[in-house]
C-alpha atoms as a PDB file:
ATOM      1  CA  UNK A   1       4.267  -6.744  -1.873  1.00  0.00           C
ATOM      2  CA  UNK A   2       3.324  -3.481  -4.122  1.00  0.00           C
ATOM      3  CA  UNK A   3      -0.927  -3.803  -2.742  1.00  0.00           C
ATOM      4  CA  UNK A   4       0.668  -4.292   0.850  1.00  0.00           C
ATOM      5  CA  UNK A   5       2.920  -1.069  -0.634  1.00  0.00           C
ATOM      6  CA  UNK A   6      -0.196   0.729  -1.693  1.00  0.00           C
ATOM      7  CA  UNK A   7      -2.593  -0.251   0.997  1.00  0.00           C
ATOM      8  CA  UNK A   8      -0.478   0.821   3.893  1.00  0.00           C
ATOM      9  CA  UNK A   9      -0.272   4.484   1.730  1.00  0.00           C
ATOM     10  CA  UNK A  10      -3.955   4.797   1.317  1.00  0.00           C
ATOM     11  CA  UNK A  11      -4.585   4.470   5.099  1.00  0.00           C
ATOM     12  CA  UNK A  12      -1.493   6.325   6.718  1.00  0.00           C
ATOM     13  CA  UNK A  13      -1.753   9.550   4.005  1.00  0.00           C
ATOM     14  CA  UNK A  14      -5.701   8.945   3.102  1.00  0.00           C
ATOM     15  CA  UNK A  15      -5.803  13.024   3.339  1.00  0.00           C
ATOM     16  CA  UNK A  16      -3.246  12.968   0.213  1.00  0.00           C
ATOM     17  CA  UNK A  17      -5.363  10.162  -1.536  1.00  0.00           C
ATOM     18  CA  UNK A  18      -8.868  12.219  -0.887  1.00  0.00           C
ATOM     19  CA  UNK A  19      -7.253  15.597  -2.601  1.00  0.00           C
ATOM     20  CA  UNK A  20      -6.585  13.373  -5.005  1.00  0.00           C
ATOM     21  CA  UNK A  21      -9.729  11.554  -5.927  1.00  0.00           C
ATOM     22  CA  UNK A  22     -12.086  13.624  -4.022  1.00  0.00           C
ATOM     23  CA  UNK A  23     -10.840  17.217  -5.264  1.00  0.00           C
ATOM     24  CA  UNK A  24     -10.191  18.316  -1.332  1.00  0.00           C
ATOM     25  CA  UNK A  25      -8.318  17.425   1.958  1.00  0.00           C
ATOM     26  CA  UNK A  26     -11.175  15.013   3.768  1.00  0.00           C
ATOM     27  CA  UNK A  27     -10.046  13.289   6.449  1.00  0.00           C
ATOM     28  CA  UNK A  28     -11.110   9.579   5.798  1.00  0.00           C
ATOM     29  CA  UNK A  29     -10.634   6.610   8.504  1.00  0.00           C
ATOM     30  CA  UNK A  30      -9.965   3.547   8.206  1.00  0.00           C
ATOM     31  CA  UNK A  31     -12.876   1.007   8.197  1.00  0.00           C
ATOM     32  CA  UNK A  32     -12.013  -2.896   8.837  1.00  0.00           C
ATOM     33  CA  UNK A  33     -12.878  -5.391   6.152  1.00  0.00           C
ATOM     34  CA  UNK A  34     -14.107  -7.857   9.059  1.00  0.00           C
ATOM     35  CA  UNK A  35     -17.139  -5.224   8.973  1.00  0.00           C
ATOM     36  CA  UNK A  36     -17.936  -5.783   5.969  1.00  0.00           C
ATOM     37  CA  UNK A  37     -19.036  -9.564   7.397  1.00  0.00           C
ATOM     38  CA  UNK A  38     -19.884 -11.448   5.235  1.00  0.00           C
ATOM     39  CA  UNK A  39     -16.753 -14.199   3.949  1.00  0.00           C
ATOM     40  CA  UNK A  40     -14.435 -14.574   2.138  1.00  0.00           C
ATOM     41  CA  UNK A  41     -13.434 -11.613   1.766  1.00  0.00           C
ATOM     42  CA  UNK A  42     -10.010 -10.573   0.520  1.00  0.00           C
ATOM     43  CA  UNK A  43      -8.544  -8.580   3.197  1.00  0.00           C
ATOM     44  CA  UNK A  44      -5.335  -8.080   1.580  1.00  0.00           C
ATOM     45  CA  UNK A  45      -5.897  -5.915  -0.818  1.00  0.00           C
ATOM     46  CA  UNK A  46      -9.380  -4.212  -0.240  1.00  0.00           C
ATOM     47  CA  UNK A  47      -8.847  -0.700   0.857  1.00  0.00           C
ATOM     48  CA  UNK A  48     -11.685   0.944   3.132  1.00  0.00           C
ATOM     49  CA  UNK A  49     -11.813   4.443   3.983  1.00  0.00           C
ATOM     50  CA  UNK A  50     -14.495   6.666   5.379  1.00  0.00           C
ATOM     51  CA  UNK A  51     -15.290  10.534   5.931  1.00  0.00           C
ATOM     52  CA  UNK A  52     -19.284  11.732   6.522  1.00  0.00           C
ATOM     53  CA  UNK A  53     -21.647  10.367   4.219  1.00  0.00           C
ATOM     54  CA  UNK A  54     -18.993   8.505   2.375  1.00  0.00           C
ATOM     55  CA  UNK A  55     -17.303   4.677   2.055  1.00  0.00           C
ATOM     56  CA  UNK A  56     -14.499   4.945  -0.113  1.00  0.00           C
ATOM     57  CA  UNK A  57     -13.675   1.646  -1.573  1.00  0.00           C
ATOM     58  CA  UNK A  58     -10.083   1.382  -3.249  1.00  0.00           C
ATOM     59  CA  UNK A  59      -8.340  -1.786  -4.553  1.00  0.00           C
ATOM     60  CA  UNK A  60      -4.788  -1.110  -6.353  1.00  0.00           C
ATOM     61  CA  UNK A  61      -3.778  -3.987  -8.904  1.00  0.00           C
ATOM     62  CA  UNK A  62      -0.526  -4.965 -10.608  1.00  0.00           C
ATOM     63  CA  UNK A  63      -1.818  -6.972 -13.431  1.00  0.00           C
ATOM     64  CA  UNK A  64      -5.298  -7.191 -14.880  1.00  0.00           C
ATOM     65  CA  UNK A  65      -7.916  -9.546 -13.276  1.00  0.00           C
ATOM     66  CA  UNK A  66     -11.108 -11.045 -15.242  1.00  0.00           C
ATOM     67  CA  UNK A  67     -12.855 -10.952 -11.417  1.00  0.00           C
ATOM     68  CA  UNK A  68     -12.234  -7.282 -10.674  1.00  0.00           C
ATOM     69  CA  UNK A  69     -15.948  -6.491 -12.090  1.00  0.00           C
ATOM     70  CA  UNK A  70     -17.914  -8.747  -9.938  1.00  0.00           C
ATOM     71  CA  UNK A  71     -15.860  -8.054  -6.959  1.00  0.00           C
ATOM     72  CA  UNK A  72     -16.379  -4.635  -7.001  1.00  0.00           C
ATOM     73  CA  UNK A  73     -20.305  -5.041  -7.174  1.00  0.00           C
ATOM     74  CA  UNK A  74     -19.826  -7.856  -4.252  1.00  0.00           C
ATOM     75  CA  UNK A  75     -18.314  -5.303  -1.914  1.00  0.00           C
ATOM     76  CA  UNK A  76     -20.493  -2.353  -3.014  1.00  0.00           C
ATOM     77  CA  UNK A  77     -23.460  -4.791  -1.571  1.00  0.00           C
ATOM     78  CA  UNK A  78     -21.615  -5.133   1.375  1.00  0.00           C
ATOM     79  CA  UNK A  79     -20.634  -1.838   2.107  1.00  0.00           C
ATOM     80  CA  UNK A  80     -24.231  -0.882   1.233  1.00  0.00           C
ATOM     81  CA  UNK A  81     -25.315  -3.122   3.745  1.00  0.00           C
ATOM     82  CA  UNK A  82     -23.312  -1.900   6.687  1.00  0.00           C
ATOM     83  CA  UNK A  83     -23.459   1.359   5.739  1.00  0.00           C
ATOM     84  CA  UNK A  84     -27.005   1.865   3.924  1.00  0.00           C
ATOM     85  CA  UNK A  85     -26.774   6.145   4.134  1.00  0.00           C
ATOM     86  CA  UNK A  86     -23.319   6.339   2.797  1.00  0.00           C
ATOM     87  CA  UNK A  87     -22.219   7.107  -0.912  1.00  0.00           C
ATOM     88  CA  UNK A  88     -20.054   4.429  -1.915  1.00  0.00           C
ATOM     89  CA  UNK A  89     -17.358   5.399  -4.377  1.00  0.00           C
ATOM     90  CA  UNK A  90     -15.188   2.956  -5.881  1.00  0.00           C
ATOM     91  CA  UNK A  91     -11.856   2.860  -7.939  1.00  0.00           C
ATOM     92  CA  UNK A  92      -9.474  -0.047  -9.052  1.00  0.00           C
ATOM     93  CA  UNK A  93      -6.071   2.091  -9.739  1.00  0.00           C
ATOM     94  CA  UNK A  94      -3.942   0.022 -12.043  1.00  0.00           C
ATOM     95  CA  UNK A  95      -0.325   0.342 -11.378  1.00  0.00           C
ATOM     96  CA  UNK A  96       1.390  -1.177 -14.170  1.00  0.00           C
ATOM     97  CA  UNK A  97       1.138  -0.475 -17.978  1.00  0.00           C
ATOM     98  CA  UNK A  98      -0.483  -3.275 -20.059  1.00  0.00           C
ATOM     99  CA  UNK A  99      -2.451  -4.237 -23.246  1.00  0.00           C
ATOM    100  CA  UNK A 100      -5.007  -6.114 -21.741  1.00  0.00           C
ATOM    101  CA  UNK A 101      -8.460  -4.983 -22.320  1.00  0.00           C
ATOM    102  CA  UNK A 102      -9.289  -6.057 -18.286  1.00  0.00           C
ATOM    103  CA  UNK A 103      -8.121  -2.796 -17.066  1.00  0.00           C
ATOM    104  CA  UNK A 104     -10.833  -0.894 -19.286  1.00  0.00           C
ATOM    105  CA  UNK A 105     -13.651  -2.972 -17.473  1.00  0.00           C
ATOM    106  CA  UNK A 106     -15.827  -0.132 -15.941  1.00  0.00           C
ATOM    107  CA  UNK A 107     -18.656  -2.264 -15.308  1.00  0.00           C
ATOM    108  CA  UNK A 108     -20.562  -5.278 -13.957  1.00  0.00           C
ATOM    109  CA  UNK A 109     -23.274  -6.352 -16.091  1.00  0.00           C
ATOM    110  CA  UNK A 110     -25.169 -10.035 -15.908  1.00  0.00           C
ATOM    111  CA  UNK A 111     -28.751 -10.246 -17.294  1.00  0.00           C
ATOM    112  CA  UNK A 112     -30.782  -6.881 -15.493  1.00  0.00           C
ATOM    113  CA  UNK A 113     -27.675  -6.571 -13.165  1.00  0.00           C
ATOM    114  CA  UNK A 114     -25.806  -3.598 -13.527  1.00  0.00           C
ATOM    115  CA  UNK A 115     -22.986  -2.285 -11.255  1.00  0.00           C
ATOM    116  CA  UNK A 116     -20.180   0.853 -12.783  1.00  0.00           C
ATOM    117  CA  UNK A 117     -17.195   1.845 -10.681  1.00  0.00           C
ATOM    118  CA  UNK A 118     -14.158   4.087 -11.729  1.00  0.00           C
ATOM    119  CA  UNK A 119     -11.079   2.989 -12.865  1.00  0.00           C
ATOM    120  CA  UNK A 120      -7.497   4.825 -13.425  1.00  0.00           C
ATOM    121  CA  UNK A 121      -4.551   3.621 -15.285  1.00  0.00           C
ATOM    122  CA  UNK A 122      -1.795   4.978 -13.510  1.00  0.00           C
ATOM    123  CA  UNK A 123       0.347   5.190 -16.812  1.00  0.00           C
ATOM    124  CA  UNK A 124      -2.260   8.073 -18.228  1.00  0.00           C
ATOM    125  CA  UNK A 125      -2.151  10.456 -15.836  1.00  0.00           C
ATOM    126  CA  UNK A 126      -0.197  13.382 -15.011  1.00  0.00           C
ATOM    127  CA  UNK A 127       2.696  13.372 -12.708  1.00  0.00           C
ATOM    128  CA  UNK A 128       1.608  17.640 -11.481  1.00  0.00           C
ATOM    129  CA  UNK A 129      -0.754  16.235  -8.264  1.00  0.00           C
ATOM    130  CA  UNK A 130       1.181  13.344  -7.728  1.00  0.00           C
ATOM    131  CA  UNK A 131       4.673  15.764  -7.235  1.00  0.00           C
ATOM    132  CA  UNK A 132       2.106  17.868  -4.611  1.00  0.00           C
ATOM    133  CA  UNK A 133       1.560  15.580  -1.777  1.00  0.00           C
ATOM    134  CA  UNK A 134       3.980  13.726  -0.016  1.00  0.00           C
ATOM    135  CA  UNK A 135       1.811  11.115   0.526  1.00  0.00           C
ATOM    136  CA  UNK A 136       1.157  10.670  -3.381  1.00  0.00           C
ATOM    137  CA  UNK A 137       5.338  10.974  -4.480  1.00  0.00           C
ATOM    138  CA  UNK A 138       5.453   7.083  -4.270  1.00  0.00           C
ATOM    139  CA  UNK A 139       2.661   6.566  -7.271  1.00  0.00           C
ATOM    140  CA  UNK A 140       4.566   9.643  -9.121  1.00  0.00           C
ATOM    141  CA  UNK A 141       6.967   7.177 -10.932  1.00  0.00           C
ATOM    142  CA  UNK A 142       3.996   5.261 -12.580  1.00  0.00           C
ATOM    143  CA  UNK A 143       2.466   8.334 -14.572  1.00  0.00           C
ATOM    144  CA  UNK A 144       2.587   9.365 -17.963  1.00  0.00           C
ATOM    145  CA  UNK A 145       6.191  10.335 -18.333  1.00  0.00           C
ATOM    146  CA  UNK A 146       8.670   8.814 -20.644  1.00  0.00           C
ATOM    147  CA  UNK A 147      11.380  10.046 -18.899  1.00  0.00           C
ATOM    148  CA  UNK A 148      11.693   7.713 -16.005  1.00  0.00           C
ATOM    149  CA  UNK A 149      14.902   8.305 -14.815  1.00  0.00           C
ATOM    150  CA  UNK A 150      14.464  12.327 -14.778  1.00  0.00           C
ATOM    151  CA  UNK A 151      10.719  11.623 -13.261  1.00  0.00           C
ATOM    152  CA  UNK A 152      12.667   9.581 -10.041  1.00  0.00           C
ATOM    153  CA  UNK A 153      15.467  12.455  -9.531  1.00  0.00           C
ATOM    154  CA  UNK A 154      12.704  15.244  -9.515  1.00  0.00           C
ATOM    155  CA  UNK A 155      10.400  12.693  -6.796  1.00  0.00           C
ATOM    156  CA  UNK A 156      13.725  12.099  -4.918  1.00  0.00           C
ATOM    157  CA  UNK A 157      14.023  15.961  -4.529  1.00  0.00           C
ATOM    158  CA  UNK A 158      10.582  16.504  -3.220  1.00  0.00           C
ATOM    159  CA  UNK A 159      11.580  13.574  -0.743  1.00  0.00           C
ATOM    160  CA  UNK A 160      14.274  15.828   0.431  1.00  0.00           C
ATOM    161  CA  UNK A 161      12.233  18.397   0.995  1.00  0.00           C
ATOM    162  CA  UNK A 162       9.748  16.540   3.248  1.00  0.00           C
ATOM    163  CA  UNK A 163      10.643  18.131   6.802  1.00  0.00           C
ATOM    164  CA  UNK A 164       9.529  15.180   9.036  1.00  0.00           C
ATOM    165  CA  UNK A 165      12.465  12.216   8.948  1.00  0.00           C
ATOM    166  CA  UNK A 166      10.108   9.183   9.282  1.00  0.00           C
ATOM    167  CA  UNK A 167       7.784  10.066   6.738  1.00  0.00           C
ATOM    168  CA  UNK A 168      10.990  10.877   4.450  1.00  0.00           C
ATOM    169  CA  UNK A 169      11.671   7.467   5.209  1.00  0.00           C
ATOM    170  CA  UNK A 170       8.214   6.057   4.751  1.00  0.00           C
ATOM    171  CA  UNK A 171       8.030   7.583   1.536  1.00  0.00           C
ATOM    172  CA  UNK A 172      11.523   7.116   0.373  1.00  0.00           C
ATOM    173  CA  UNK A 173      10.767   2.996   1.043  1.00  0.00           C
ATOM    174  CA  UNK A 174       7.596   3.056  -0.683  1.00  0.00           C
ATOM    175  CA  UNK A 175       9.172   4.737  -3.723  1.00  0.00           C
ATOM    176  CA  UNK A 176      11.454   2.456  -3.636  1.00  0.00           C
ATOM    177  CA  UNK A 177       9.502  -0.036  -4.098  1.00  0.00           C
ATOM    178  CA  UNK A 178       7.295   0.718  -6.733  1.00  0.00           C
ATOM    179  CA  UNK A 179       9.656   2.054  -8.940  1.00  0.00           C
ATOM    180  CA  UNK A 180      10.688  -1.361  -9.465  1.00  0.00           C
ATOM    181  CA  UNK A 181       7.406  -1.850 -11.722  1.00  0.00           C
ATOM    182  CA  UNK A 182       9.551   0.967 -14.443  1.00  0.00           C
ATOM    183  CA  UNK A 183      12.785   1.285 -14.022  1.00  0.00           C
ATOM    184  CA  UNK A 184      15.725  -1.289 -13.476  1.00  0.00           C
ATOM    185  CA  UNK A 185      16.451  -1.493  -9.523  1.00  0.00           C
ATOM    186  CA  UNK A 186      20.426  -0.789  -9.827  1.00  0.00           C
ATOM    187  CA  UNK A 187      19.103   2.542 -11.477  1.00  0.00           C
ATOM    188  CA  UNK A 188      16.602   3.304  -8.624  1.00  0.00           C
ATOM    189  CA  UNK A 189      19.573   2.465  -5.948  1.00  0.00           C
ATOM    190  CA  UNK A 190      21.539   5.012  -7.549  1.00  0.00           C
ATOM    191  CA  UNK A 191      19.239   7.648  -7.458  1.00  0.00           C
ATOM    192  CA  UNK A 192      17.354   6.630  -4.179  1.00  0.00           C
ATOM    193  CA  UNK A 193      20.510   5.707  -2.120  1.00  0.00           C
ATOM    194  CA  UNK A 194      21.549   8.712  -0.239  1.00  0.00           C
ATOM    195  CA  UNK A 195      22.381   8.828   3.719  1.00  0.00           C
ATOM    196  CA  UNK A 196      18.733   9.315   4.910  1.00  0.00           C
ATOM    197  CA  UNK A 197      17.430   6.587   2.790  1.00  0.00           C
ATOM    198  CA  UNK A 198      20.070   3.768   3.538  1.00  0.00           C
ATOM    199  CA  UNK A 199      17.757   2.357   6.264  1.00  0.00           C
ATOM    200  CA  UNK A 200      14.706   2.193   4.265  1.00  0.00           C
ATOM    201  CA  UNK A 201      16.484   0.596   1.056  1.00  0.00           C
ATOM    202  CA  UNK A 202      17.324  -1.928   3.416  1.00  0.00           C
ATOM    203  CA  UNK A 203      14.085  -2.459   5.206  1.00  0.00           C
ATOM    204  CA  UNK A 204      13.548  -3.157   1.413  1.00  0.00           C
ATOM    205  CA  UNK A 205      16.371  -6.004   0.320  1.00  0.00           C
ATOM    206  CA  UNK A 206      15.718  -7.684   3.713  1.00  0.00           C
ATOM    207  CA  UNK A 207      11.584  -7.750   2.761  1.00  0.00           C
ATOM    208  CA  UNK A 208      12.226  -8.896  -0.296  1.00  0.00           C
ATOM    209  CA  UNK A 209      14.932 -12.128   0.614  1.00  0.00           C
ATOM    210  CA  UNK A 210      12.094 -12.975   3.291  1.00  0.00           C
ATOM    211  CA  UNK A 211       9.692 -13.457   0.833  1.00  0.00           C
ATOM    212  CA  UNK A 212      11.902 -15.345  -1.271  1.00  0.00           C
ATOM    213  CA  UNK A 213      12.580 -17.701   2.042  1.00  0.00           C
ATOM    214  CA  UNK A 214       8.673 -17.467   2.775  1.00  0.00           C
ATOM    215  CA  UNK A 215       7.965 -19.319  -0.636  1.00  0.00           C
ATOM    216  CA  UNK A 216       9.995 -22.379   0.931  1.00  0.00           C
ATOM    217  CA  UNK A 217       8.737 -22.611   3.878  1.00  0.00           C
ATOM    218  CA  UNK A 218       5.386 -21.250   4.034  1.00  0.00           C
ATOM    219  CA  UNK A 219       3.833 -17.857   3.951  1.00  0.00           C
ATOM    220  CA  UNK A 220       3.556 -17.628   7.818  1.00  0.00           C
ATOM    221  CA  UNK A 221       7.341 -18.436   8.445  1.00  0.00           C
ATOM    222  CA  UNK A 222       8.387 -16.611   5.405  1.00  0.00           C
ATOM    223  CA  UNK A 223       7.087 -13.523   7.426  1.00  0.00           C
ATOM    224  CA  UNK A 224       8.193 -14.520  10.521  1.00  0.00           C
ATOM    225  CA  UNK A 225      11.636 -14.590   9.152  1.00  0.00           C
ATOM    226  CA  UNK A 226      11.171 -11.290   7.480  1.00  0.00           C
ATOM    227  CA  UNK A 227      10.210  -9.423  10.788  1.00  0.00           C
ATOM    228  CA  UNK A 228      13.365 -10.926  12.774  1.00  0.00           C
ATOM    229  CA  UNK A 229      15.602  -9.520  10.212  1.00  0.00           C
ATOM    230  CA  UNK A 230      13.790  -6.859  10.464  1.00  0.00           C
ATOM    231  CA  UNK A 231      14.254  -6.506  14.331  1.00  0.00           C
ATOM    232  CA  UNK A 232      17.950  -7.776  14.718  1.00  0.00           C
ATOM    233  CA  UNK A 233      19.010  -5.535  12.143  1.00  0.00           C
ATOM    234  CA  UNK A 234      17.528  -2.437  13.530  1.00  0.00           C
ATOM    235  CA  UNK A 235      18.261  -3.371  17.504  1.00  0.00           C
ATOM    236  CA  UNK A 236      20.522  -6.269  17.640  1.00  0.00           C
ATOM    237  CA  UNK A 237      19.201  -8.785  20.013  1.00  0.00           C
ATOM    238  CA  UNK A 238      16.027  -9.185  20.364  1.00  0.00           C
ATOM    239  CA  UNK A 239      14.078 -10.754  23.919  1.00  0.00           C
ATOM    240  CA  UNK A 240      12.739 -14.321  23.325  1.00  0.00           C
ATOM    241  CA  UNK A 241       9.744 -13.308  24.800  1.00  0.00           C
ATOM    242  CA  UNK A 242       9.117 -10.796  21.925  1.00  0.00           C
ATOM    243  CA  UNK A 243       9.811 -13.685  19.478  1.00  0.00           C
ATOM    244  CA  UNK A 244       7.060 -15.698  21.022  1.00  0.00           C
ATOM    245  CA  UNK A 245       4.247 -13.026  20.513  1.00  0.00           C
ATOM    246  CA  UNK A 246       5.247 -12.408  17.403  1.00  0.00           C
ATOM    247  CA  UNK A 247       5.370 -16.477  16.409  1.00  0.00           C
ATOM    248  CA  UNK A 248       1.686 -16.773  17.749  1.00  0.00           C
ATOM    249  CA  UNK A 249       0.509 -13.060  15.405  1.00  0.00           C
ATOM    250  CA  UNK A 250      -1.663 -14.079  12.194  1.00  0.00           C
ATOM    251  CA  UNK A 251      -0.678 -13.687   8.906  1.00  0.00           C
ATOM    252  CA  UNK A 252      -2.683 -10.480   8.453  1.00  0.00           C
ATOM    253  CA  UNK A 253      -0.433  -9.050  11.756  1.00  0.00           C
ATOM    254  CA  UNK A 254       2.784 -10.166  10.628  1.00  0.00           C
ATOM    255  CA  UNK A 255       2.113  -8.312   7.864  1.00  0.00           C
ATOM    256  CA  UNK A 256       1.309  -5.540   9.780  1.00  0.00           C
ATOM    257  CA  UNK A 257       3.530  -5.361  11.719  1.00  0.00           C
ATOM    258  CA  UNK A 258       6.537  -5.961   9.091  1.00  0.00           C
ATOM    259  CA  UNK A 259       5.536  -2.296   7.909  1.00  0.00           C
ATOM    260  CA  UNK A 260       4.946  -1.038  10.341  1.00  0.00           C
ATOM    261  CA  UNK A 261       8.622  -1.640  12.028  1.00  0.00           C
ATOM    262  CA  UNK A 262      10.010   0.977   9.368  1.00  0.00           C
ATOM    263  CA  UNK A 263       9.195   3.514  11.601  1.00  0.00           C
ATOM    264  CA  UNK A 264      10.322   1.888  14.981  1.00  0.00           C
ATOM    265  CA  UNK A 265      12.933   3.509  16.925  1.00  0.00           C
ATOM    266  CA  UNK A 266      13.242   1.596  19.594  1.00  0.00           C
ATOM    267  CA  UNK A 267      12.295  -1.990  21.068  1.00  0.00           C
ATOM    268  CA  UNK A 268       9.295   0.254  23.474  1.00  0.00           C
ATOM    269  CA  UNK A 269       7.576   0.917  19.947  1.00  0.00           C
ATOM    270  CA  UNK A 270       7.227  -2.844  19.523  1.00  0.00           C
ATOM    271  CA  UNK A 271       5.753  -3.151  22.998  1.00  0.00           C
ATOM    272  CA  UNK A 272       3.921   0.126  22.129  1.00  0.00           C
ATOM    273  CA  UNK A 273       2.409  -1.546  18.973  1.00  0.00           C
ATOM    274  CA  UNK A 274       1.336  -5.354  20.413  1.00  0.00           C
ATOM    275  CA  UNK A 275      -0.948  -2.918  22.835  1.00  0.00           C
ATOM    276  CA  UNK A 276      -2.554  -1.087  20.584  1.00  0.00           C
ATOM    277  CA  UNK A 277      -3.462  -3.499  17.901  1.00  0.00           C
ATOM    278  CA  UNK A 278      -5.214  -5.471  20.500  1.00  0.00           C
END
């Protein structure tokens, strides 16, 4: 849930992210993993973006992994390989606080091979350019604050301030959400849960008992269950038709398309996206 979380931030506010990481405003696509070629490859979490002369590679982890080294210098290859002129620049962002040594691992090294990326620990950094873009206010409540509580009323008010209502909504989800790595989840209701957020807290609870239905009956079902909730809660009954294209999407799709439904306003956007992700 939080690299779906994270991913889908990266590519729909990737100007945010680059004044962030890149010191200025570069607009940065989205490349496809499938370009990358070469399987397996692990689609779900790797993060592509590009702007002239530059791949930037981002992968956003939870908890520490021993393979996050060798991974990195696997997809530098392949980036280097589809994109030989580029600069590749890479960063694992760790979300969570830990004690494991893992999520100081800088570097590949095996015999002659060497391979460095970068790597930030949410938890040591400031909240000031987090609390600057919009795009950034979700990651705000992981930063170097011990003040939690105080940290989520002050991202809540920049929320309010956003002047656009779905990407107060898109935010307000995704904060949400990955607040619930700090602070208790009754706390982040009541300082979350206002009238303009209502829908997105919901979008939330309904994601998260679909995944706990999706462990029982499989990981495609699970999110087949979670977009129909989605759906009939936002416009009622919903065509059969529509509930056959969406039984015959991919897992990567459902996925997709469960986030992307948060900014849906009617059952035309659903047509809208089936032709566009074709």
């Amino acid at each position: 849930m939080f690299d779906n979380i994270c991913k889908f931030l990266a590519e729909t506010y990737s100007t945010d992210i680059a004044s962030w990481l890149l010191g200025e405003p570069i607009l940065l696509t989205q490349v496809q993993p499938q370009e990358l070629a070469v399987e397996p490859i692990r689609a779900d979490s790797l993060i592509l973006l590009e702007a002239e002369g530059l791949l930037l590679h981002l992968e956003f982890q939870t908890k520490a992994d021993l393979q996050i080294p060798f991974r990195m210098l696997d997809y530098w290859v392949r980036g280097k390989r589809r994109f030989p002129n580029k600069k590749i620049r890479q960063v694992v962002i760790y979300l969570k606080e830990t004690n494991s040594d893992l999520v100081f691992q800088d570097k590949f090294e095996d015999g002659k091979t060497y391979h460095e990326f970068e790597v930030i620990r949410l938890w040591e950094q400031e909240s000031t350019k987090f609390l600057k873009y919009s795009g950034m206010l979700p990651f705000a409540i992981l930063v170097n604050e011990s003040n939690k509580e105080r940290l989520l009323q002050d991202i809540a008010q920049k929320i309010d301030e956003i002047p656009d209502l779905n990407t107060r909504k898109t935010i307000g989800a995704a904060t949400y959400v990955l607040a619930g790595l700090v602070l208790d989840k009754n706390i982040v209701k009541q300082i979350l849960r206002r009238d303009l957020m209502r829908e997105s807290v919901t979008y939330q609870e309904i994601l998260q008992e679909g995944r706990q239905e999706g462990r029982k009956e499989g990981r495609k079902e699970g999110l087949v269950t979670i977009v129909r909730r989605l759906l009939t809660h936002k416009f009622g009954t919903v065509p059969p038709k529509l509930h056959t294209r969406i039984m015959r999407l991919h897992i990567p799709r459902l996925e997709s398309l469960a986030e992307a439904l948060l900014d849906f306003q009617t059952l035309e956007d659903l047509e809208v996206w089936f032709t566009k992700k074709k």
